[in-house]
Protein backbone atom coordinates (compact mmCIF):
# COMPACT_ATOMS: atom_id res chain seq x y z
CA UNK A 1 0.00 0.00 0.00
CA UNK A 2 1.54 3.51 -0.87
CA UNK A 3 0.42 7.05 0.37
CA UNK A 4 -0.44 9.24 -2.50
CA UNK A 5 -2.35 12.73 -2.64
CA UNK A 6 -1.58 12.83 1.18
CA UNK A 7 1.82 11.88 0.97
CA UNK A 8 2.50 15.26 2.81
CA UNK A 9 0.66 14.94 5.24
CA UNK A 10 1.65 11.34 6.24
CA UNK A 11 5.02 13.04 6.47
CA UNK A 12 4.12 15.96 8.72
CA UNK A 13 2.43 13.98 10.81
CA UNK A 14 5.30 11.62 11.43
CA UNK A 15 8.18 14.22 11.69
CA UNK A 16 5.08 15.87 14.23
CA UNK A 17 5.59 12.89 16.49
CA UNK A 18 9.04 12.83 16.27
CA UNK A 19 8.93 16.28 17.28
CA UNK A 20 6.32 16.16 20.34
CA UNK A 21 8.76 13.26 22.00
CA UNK A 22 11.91 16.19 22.12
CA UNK A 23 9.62 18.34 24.46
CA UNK A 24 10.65 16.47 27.66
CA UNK A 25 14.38 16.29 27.22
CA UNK A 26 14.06 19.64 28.61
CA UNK A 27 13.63 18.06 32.16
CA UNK A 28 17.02 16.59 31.88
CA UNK A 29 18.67 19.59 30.20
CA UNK A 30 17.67 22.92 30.71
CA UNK A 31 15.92 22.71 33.71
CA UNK A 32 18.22 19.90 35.67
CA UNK A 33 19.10 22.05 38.38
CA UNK A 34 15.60 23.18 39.48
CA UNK A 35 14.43 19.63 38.86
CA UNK A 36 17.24 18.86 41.76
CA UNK A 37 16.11 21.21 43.72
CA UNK A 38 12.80 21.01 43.61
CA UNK A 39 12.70 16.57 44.92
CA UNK A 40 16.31 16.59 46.66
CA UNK A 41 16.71 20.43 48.31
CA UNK A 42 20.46 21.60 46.45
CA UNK A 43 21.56 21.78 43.36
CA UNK A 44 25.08 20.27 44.67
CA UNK A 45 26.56 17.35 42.73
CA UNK A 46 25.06 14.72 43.93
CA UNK A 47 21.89 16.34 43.67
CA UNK A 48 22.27 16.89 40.13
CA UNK A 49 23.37 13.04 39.65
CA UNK A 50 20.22 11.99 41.33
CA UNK A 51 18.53 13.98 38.99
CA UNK A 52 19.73 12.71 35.89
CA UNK A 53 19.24 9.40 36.52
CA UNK A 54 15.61 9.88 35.31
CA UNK A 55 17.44 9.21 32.01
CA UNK A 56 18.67 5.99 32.77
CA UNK A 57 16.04 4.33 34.33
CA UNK A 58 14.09 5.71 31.49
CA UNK A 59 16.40 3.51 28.93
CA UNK A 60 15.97 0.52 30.73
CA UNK A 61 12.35 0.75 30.73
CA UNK A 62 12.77 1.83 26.42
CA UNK A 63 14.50 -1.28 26.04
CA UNK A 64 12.20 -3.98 27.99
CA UNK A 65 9.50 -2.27 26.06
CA UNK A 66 11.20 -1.93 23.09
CA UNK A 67 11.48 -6.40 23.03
CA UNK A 68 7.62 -5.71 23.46
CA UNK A 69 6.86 -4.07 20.77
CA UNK A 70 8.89 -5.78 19.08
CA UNK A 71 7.08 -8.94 19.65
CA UNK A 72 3.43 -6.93 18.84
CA UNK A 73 4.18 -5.63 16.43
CA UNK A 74 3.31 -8.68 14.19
CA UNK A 75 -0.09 -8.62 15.17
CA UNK A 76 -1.01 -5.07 15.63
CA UNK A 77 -0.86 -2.33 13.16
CA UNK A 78 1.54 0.11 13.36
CA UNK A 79 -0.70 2.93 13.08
CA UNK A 80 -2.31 1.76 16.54
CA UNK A 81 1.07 1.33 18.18
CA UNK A 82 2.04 4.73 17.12
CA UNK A 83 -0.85 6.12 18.52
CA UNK A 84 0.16 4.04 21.55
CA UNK A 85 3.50 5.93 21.40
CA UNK A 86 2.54 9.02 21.59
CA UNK A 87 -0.41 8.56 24.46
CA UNK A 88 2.57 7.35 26.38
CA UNK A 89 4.28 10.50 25.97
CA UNK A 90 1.97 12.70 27.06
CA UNK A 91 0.50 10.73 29.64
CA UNK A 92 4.18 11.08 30.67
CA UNK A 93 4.46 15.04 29.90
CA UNK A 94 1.41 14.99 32.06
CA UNK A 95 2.63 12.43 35.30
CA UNK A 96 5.90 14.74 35.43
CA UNK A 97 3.77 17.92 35.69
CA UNK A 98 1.52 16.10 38.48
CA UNK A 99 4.34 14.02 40.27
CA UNK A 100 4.75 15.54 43.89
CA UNK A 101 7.19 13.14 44.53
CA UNK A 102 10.84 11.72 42.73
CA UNK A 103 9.44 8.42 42.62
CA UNK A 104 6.72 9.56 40.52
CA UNK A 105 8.93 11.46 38.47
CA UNK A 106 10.77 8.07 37.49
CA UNK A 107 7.63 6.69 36.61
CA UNK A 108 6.20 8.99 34.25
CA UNK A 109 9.93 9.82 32.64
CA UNK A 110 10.15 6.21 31.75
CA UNK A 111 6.90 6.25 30.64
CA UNK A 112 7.50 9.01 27.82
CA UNK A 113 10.61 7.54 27.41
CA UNK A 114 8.77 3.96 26.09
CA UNK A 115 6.36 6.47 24.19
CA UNK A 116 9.59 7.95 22.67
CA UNK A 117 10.96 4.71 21.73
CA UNK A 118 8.07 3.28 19.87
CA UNK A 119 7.36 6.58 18.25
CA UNK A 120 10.67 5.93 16.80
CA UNK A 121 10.15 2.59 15.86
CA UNK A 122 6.70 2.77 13.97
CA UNK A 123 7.39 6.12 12.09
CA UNK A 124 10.05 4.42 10.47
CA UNK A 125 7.84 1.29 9.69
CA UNK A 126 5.61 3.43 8.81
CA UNK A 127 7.39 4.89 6.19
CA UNK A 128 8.53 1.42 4.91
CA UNK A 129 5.01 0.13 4.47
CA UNK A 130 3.25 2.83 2.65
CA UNK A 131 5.68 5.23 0.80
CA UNK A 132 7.69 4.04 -2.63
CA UNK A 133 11.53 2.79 -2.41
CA UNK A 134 12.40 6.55 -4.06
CA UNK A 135 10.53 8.42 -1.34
CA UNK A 136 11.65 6.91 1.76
CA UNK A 137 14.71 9.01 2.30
CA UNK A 138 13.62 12.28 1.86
CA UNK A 139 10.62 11.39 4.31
CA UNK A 140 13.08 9.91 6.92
CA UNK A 141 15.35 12.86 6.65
CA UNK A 142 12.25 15.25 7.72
CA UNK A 143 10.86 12.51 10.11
CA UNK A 144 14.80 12.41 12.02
CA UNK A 145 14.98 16.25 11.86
CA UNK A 146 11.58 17.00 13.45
CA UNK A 147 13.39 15.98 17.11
CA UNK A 148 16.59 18.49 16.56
CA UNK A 149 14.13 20.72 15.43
CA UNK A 150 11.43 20.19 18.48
CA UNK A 151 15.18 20.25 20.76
CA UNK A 152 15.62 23.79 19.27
CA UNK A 153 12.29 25.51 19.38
CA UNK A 154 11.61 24.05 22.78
CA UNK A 155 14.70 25.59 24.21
CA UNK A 156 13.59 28.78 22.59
CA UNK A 157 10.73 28.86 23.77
CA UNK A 158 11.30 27.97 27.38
CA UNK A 159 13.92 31.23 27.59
CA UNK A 160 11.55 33.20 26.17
CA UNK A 161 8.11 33.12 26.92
CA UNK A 162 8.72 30.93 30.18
CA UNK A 163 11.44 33.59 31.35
CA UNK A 164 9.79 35.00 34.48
CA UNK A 165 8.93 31.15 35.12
CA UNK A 166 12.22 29.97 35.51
CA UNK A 167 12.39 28.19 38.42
CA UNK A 168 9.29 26.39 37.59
CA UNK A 169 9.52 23.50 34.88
CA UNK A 170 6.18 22.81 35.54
CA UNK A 171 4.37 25.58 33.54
CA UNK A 172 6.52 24.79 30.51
CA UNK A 173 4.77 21.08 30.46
CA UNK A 174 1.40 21.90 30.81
CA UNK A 175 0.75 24.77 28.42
CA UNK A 176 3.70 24.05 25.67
CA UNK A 177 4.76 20.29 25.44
CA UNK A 178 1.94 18.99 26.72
CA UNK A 179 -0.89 20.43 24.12
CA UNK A 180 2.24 19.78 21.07
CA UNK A 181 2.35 15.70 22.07
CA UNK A 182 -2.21 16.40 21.47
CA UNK A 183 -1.66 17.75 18.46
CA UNK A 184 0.74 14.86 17.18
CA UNK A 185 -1.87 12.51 18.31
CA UNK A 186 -4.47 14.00 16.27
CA UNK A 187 -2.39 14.70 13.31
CA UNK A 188 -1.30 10.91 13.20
CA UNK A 189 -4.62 9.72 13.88
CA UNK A 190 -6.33 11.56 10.55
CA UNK A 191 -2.77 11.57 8.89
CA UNK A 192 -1.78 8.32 8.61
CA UNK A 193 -3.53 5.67 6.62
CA UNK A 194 -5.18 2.14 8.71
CA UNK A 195 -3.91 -0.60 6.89
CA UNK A 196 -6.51 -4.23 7.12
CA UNK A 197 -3.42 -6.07 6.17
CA UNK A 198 -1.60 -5.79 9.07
CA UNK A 199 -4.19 -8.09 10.87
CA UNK A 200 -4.39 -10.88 8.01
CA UNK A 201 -0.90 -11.75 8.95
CA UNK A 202 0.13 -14.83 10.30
CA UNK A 203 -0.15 -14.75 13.92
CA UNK A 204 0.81 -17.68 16.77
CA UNK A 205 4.13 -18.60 18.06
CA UNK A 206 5.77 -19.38 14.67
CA UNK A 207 5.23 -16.01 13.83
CA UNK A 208 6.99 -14.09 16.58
CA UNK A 209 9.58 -16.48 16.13
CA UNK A 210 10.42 -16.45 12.41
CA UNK A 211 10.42 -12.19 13.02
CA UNK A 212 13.11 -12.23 15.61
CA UNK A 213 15.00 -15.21 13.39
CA UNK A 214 14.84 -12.46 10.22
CA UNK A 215 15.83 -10.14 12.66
CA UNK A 216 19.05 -11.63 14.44
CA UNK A 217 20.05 -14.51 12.00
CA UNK A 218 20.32 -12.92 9.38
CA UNK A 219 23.23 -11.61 8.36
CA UNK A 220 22.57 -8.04 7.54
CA UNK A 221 20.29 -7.24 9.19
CA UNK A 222 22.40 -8.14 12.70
CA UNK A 223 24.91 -6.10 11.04
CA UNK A 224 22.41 -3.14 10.80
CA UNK A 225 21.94 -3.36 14.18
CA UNK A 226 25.34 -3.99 15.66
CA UNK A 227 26.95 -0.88 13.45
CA UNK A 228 23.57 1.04 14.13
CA UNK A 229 24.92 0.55 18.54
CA UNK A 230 28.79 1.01 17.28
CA UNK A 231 27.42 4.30 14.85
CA UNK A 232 25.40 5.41 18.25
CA UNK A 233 28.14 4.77 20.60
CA UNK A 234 30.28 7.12 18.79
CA UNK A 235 28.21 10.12 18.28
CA UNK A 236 28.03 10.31 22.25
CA UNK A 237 31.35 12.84 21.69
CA UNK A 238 27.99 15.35 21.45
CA UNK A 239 27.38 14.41 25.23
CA UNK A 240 30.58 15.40 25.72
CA UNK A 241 31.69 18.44 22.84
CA UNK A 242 29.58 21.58 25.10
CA UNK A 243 31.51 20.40 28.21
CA UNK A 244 34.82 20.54 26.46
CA UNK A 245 34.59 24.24 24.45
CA UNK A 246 33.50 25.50 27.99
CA UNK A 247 36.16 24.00 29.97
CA UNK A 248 38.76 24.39 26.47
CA UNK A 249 38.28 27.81 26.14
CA UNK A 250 36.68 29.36 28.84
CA UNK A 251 33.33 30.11 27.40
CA UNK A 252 30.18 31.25 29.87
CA UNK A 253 27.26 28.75 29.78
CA UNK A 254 25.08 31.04 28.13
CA UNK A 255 27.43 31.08 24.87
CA UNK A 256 27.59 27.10 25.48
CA UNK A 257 23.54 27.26 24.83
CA UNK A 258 23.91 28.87 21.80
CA UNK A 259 26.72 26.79 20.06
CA UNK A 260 24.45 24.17 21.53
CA UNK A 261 21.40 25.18 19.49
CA UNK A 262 23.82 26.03 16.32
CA UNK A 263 24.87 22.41 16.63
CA UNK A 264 21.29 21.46 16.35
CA UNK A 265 20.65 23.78 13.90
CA UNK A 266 23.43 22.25 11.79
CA UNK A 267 21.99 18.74 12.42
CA UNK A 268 19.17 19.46 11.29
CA UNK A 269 20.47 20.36 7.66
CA UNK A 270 22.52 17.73 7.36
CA UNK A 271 19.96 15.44 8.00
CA UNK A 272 17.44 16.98 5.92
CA UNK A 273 20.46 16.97 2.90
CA UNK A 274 21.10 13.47 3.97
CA UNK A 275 17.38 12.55 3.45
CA UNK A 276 17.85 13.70 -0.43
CA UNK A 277 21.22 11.71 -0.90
CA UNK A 278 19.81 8.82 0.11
CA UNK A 279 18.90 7.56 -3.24
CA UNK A 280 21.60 8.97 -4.83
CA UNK A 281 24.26 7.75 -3.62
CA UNK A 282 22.78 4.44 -1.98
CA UNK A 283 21.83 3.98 1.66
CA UNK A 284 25.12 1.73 2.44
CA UNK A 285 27.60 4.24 0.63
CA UNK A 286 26.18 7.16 1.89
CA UNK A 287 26.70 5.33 5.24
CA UNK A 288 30.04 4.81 4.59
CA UNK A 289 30.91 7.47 3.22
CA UNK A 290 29.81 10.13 5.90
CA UNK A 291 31.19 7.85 9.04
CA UNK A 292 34.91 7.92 7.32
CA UNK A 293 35.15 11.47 6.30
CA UNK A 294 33.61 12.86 9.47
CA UNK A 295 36.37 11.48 11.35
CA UNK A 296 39.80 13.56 10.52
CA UNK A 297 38.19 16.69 11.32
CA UNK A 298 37.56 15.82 15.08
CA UNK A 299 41.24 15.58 16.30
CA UNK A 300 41.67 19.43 15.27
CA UNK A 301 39.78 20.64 17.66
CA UNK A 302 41.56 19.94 20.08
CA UNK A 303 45.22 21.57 18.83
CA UNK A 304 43.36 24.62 17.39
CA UNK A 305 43.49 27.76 19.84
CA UNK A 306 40.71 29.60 18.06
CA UNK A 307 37.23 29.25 19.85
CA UNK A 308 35.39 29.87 16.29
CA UNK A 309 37.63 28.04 14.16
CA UNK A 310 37.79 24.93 16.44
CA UNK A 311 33.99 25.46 16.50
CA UNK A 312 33.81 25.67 12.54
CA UNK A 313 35.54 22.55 12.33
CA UNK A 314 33.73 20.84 14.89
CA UNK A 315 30.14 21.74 13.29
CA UNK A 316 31.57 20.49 9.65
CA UNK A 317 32.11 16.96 10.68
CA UNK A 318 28.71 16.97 12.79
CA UNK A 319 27.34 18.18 9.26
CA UNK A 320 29.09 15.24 7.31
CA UNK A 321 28.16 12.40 10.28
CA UNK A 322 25.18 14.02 10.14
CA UNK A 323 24.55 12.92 6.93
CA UNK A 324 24.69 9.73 7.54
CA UNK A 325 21.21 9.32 9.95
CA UNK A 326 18.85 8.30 6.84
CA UNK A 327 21.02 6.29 5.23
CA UNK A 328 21.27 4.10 8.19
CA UNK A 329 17.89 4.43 8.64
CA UNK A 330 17.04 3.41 5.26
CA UNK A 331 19.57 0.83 5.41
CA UNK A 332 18.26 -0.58 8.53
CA UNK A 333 14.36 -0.81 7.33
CA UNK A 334 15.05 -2.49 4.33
CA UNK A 335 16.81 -5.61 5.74
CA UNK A 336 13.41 -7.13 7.03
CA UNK A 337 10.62 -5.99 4.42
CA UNK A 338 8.13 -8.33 6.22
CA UNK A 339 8.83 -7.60 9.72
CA UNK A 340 9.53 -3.68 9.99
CA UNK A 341 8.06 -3.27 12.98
CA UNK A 342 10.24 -5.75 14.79
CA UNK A 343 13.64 -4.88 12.78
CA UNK A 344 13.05 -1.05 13.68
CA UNK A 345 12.22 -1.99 17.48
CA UNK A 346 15.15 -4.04 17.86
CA UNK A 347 17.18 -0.86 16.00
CA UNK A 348 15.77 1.11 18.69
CA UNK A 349 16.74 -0.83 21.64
CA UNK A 350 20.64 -0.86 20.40
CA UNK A 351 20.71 2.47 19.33
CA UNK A 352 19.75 3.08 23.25
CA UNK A 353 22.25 0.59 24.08
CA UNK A 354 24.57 2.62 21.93
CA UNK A 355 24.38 5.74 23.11
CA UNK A 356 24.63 4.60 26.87
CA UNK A 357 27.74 2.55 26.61
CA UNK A 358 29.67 5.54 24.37
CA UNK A 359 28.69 8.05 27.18
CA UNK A 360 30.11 5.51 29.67
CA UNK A 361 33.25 4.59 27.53
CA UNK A 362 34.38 8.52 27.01
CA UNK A 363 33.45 9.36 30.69
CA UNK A 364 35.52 6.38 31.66
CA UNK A 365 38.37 7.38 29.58
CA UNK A 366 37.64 11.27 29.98
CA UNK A 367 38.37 9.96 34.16
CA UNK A 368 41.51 8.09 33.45
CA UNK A 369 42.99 10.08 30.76
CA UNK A 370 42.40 13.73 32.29
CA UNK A 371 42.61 14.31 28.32
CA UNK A 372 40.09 15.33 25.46
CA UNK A 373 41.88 14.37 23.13
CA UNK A 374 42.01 10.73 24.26
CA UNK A 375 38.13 10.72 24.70
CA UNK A 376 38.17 12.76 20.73
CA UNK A 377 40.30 9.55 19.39
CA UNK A 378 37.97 6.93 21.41
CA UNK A 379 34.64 8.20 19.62
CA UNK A 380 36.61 8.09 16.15
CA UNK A 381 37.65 4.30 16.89
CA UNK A 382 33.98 3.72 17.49
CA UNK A 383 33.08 5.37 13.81
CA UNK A 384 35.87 3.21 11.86
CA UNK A 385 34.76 0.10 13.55
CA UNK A 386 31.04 0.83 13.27
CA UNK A 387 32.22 1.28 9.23
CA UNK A 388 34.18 -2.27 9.32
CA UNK A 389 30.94 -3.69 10.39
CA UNK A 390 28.97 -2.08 7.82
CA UNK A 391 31.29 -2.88 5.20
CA UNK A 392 31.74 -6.27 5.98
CA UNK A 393 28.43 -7.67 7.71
CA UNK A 394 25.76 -5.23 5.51
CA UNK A 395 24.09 -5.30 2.31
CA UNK A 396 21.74 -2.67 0.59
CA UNK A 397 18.71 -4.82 -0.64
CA UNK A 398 17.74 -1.86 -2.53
CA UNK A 399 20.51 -0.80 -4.60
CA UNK A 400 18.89 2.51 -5.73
């Protein structure tokens, strides 16, 4: 089945979702400190540690659920689970405005995060089950940029018309991220097709089986996933790249923010430029291509006294790894044509896995080393190895 005269709209609506799940990063982010205030009384250390640990019990839950969903998603549409998705978000948005108490806080943070995760998951099935081979990387380039671009105009919008609000996190929920995760629901509810064939599938034990065997024993396709955690794993350097211009070159927090929003500005581009390459150049190449010419322009940084040039250089291998998010998105939703909703579930979980064990491997050697430049040449090991196991392990079904 293929989306026609609403084609656009299908595609607005998904990069809408995508969009609505960025609202609540904000909690972890922006407004850390009063969040530690607020449930623990100081905005000390270990305070602020307690605090951010709503974002790792919120990945563990995303990746129990994400086996879930996995599992459903052979029997239920992915429409309905998207639909699921973003309830869970703002049920969330809504639970973290309510909670009174931390524990409550952990609860609803994990559940947005396991709306977050299938949102992800059944866009990009989504895309895979109703749009043409030609169309799908231009629509996952928009779909990928609407969370930069919900990251940006949230943090905008929190400075500015939640100003005198400060202190307060709650306000910014309830009248900003809590009607935009409504208006994704709606807009994917009339926006996106209902398919019947989704439920004249096969269904039983054999079923859920023979998707996780596509999924896992199959050569590519474990590939996809293993270089989609290795891929992940390395672009945690962005976890670390604000922390080291500050601490580099002396820079106030305030001009931190803003490079911090012109990285995401930059991101953005590059993935919506990335979306249009994708058939061009081929979803594996494109890969490739963007994770080995990214790297020699990291190691600069770190020798170059200039705050803008370092920062130049810095934002124009972003831009070309960038690049590289819908071809490995394309690349990844391809390998399984029957069982999307499983492959990009599974793709989900080890991205999470991904980004959690590069954020422990460069704090780890950030700890030991005392050294950027150490942590720098960790994250580019991670790209040329997640490119070996492209390489090797991958193929492009679709070699468009």
């Amino acid at each position: 089945m293929s989306v026609t005269s609403s084609g656009k709209l299908f595609v607005l609506s998904l990069s809408l979702a995508f969009f609505s799940t960025y609202m609540i990063e904000l909690l972890t982010g922006l407004y850390l400190v009063d969040i530690a205030i607020e449930f623990f009384g100081s905005s000390n250390p270990i305070s602020i540690a307690n605090a951010s640990q709503l974002v790792t019990i919120s990945s563990v839950a995303a990746v129990f659920a994400g086996f879930a969903v996995g599992i459903i998603s052979v029997r239920f549409s992915h429409k309905m689970l998207l639909l699921l998705g973003i309830s869970c978000v703002a049920i969330g948005i809504l639970g973290c405005y309510l909670a009174e108490a931390f524990i409550f806080m952990e609860i609803f943070y994990s559940i947005e995060g396991i709306g977050t995760m299938v949102v992800g998951a059944m866009s990009f099935a989504l895309v895979g089950e109703y749009l043409a081979l030609n169309k799908r990387g231009k629509a996952t380039g928009w779909i990928v940029a609407g969370g930069p671009i919900g990251g940006i105009l949230a943090n905008l919008v929190a400075s500015i018309f939640f100003k005198e609000m400060w202190a307060s996190w709650r306000p910014f929920l309830l009248w900003f991220a809590l009607p935009i995760s409504l208006v994704a629901l709606v807009s994917v509810y009339f926006g996106v097709p209902s398919s019947s064939r989704r439920f004249t599938r096969r269904t039983g034990i054999e079923a859920y089986f023979s998707s996780f065997k596509q999924v896992f024993l199959k050569k590519s396709a474990a590939g996809c996933l293993i270089g989609n955690m290795i891929r992940q794993a390395g672009f945690a350097w962005g976890v670390f790249s604000i922390t080291f211009f500050r601490t580099h070159f002396g820079i106030s927090l305030e001009l931190g923010t803003l490079i911090s929003l012109g990285g995401a500005v930059v991101f953005t581009l590059a993935i919506l430029i990335g979306g249009q390459l994708v058939n061009r150049i081929g979803r594996k190449r494109l890969l490739l291509t963007t994770l080995i010419f990214s790297s020699p322009f990291l190691p600069l940084i770190a020798f170059i006294p200039n705050l803008w040039i370092a920062l130049a250089i810095n934002w124009i291998g972003s831009f070309i790894y960038a690049m590289g998010f819908p071809g490995s998105v394309n690349l990844t939703l391809e390998q399984t044509p029957e069982f999307r909703g499983t492959m990009m579930s599974m793709s989900s979980i080890f991205i999470t896995l991904g980004l959690g064990l590069g954020t422990a491997l460069g704090g780890t050697v950030l700890a030991l080393s005392e050294n950027y430049l150490a942590v720098i040449l960790t994250f580019i090991i991670l790209q040329f190895v997640a490119a070996a196991v492209y390489f090797f392990l991958t193929k492009d079904p679709c070699r468009t």
